[in-house]
N, C-alpha and C. Protein backbone atom coordinates (compact mmCIF):
# COMPACT_ATOMS: atom_id res chain seq x y z
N UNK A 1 61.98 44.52 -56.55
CA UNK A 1 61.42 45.28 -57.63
C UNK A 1 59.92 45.30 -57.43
N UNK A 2 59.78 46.18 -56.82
CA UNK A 2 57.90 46.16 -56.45
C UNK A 2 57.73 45.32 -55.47
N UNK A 3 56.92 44.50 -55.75
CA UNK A 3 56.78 42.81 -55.22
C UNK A 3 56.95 42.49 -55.22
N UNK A 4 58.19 42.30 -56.42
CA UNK A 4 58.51 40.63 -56.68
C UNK A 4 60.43 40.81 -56.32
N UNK A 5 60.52 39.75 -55.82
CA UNK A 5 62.00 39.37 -55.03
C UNK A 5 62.44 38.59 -55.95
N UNK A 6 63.64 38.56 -56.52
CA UNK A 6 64.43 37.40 -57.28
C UNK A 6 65.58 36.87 -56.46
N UNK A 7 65.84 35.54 -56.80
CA UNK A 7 67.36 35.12 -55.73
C UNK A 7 67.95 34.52 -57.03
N UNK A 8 69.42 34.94 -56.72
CA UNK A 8 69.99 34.76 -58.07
C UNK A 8 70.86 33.23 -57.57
N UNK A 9 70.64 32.78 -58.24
CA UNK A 9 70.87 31.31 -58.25
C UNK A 9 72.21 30.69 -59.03
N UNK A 10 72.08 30.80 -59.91
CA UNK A 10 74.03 30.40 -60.47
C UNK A 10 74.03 31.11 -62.14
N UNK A 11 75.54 31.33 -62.17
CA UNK A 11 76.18 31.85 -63.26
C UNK A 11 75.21 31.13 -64.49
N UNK A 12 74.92 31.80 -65.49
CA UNK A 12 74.47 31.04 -66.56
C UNK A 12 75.16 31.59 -67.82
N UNK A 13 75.29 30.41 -68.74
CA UNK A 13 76.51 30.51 -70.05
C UNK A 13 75.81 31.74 -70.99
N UNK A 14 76.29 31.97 -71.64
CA UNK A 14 75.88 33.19 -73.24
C UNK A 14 74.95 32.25 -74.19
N UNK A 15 74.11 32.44 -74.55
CA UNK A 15 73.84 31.68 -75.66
C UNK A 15 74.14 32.56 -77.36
N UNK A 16 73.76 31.81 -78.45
CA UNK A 16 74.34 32.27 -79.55
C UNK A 16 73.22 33.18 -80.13
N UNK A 17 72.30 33.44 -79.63
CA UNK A 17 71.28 34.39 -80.22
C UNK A 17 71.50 36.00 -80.11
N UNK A 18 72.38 36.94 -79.38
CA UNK A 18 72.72 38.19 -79.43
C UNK A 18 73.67 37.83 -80.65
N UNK A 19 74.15 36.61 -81.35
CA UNK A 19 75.53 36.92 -82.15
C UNK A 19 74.83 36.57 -84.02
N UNK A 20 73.34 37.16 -83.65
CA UNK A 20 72.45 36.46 -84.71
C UNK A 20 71.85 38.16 -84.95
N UNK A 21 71.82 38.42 -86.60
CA UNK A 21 71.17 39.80 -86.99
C UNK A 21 69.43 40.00 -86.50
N UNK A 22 68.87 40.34 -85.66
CA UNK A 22 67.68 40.21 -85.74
C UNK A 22 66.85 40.63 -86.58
N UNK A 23 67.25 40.87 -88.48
CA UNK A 23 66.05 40.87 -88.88
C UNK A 23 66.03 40.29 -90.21
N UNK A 24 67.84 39.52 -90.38
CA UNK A 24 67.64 38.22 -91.39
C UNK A 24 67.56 36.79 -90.53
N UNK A 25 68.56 36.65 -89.02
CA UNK A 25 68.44 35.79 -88.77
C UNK A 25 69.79 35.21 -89.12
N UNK A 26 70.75 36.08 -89.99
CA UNK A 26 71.94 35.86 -90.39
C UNK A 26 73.00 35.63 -89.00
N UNK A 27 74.48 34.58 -89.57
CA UNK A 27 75.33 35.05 -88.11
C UNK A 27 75.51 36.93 -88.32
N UNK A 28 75.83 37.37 -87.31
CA UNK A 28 76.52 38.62 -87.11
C UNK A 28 77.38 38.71 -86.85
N UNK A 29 77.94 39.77 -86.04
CA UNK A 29 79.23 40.42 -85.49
C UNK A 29 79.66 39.57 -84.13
N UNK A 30 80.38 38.42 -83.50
CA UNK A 30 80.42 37.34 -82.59
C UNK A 30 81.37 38.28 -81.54
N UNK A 31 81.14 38.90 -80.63
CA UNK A 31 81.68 39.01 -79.29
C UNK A 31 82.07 38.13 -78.55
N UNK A 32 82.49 36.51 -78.77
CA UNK A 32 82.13 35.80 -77.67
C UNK A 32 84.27 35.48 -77.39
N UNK A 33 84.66 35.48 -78.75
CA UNK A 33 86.08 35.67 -79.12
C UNK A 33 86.54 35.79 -77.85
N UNK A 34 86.47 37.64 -77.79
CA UNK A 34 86.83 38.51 -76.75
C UNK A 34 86.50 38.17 -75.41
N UNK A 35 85.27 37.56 -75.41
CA UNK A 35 84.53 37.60 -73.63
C UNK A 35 85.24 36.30 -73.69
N UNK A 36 85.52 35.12 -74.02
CA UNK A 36 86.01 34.07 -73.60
C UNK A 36 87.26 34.43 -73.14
N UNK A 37 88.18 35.26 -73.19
CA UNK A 37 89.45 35.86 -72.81
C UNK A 37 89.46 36.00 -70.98
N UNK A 38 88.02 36.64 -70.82
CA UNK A 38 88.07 37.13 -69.36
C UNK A 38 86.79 36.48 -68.99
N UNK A 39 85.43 35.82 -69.63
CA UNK A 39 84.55 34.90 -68.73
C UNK A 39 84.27 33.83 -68.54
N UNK A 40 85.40 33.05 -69.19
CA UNK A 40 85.28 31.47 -69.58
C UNK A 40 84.94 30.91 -68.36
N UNK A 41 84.19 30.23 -68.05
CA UNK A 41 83.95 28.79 -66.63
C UNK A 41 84.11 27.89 -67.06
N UNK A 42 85.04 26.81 -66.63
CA UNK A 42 85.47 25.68 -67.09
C UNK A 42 84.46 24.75 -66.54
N UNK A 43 83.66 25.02 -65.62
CA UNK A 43 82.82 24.21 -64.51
C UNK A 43 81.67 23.69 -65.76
N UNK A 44 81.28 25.78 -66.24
CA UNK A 44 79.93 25.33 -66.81
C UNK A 44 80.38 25.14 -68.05
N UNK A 45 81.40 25.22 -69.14
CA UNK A 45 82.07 24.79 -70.05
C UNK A 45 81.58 25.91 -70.92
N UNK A 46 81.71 27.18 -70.66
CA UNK A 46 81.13 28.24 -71.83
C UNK A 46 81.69 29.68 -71.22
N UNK A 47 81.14 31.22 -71.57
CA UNK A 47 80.99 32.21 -71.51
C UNK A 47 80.10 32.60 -70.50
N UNK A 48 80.17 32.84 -69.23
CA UNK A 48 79.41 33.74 -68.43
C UNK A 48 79.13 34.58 -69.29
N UNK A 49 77.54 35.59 -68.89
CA UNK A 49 77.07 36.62 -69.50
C UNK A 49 75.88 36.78 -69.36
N UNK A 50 75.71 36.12 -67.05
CA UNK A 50 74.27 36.14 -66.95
C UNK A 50 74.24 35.64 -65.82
N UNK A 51 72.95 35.74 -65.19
CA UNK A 51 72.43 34.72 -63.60
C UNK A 51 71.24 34.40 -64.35
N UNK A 52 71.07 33.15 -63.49
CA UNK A 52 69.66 32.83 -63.66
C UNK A 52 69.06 32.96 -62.11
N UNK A 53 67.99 33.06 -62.58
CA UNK A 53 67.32 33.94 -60.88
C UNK A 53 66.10 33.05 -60.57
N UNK A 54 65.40 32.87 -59.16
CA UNK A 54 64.22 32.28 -59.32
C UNK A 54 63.27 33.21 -58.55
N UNK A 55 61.83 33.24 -58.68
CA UNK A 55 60.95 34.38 -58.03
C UNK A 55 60.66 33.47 -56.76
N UNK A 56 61.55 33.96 -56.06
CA UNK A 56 61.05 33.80 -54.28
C UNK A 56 59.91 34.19 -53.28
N UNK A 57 59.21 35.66 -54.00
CA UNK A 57 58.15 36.06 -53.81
C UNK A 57 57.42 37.35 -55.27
N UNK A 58 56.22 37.24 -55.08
CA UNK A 58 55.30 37.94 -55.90
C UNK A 58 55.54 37.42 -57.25
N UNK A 59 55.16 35.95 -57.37
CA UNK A 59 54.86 35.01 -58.67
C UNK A 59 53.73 35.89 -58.84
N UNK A 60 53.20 36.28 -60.68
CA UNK A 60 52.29 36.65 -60.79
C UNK A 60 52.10 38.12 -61.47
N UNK A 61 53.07 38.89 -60.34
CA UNK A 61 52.40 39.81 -60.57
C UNK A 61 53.98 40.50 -62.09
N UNK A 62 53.75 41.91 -62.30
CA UNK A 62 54.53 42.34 -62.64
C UNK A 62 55.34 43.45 -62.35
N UNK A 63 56.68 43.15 -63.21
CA UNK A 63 57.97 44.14 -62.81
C UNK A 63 57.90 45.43 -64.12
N UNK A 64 57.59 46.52 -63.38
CA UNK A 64 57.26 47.46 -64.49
C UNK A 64 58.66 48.28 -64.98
N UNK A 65 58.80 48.74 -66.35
CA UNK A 65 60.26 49.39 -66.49
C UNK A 65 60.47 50.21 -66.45
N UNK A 66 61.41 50.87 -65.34
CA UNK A 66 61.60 51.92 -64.87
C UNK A 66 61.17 51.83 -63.21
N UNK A 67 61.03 50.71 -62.71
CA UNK A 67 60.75 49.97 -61.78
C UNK A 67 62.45 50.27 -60.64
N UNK A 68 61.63 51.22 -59.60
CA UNK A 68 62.87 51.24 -58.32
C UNK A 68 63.01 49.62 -58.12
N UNK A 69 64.39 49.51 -57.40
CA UNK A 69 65.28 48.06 -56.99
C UNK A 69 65.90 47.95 -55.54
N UNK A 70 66.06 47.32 -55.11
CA UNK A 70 67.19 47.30 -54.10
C UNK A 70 67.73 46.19 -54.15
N UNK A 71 69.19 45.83 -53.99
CA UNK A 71 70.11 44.73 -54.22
C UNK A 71 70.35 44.52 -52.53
N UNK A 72 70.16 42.98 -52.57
CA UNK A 72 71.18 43.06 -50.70
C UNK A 72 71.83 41.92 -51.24
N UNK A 73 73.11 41.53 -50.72
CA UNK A 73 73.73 40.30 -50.61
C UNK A 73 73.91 39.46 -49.37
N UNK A 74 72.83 38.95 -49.25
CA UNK A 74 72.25 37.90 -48.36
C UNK A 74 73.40 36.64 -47.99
C-alpha cells in the first residue's frame, strides 16, 4: 500500500465493541451467535473476524484511502 508492506501474522478473535451502539454505548444487535457457527478457533478460544499484521516496511509514513494494494502470498 504505497510504502508501507504489512505481513499478516495470525488469526485474531472479534472483540465486543462492533456489538456496542456507537452513540449510547448501549449492547446492540450481537452477530457473534451466527459467526460462531462457521468461525469459532478452539486454539484461540473465540470468533475469528480479523489478522493482525505487523509493518515490515515504511514505519512512519502513511496509508492513504483509496490507496492502490497488491496482495502476494509469500
Amino acid at each position: 500500500m504505497g510504502e508501507v508492506t504489512l505481513q499478516l501474522v495470525k488469526p485474531c478473535t472479534r472483540c465486543s465493541i462492533p456489538s456496542r451502539d456507537p452513540r449510547t454505548g448501549e449492547p446492540s444487535t450481537d452477530p457473534l451467535p451466527a459467526l460462531r457457527k462457521f468461525r469459532f478457533d478452539r486454539e484461540l478460544r473465540g470468533v475469528t473476524f480479523g489478522e493482525n499484521a505487523v509493518i515490515v516496511r515504511g514505519t512512519g509514513c502513511e496509508i492513504q484511502c483509496g490507496a492502490q494494494f497488491r496482495v502476494s502470498l509469500d
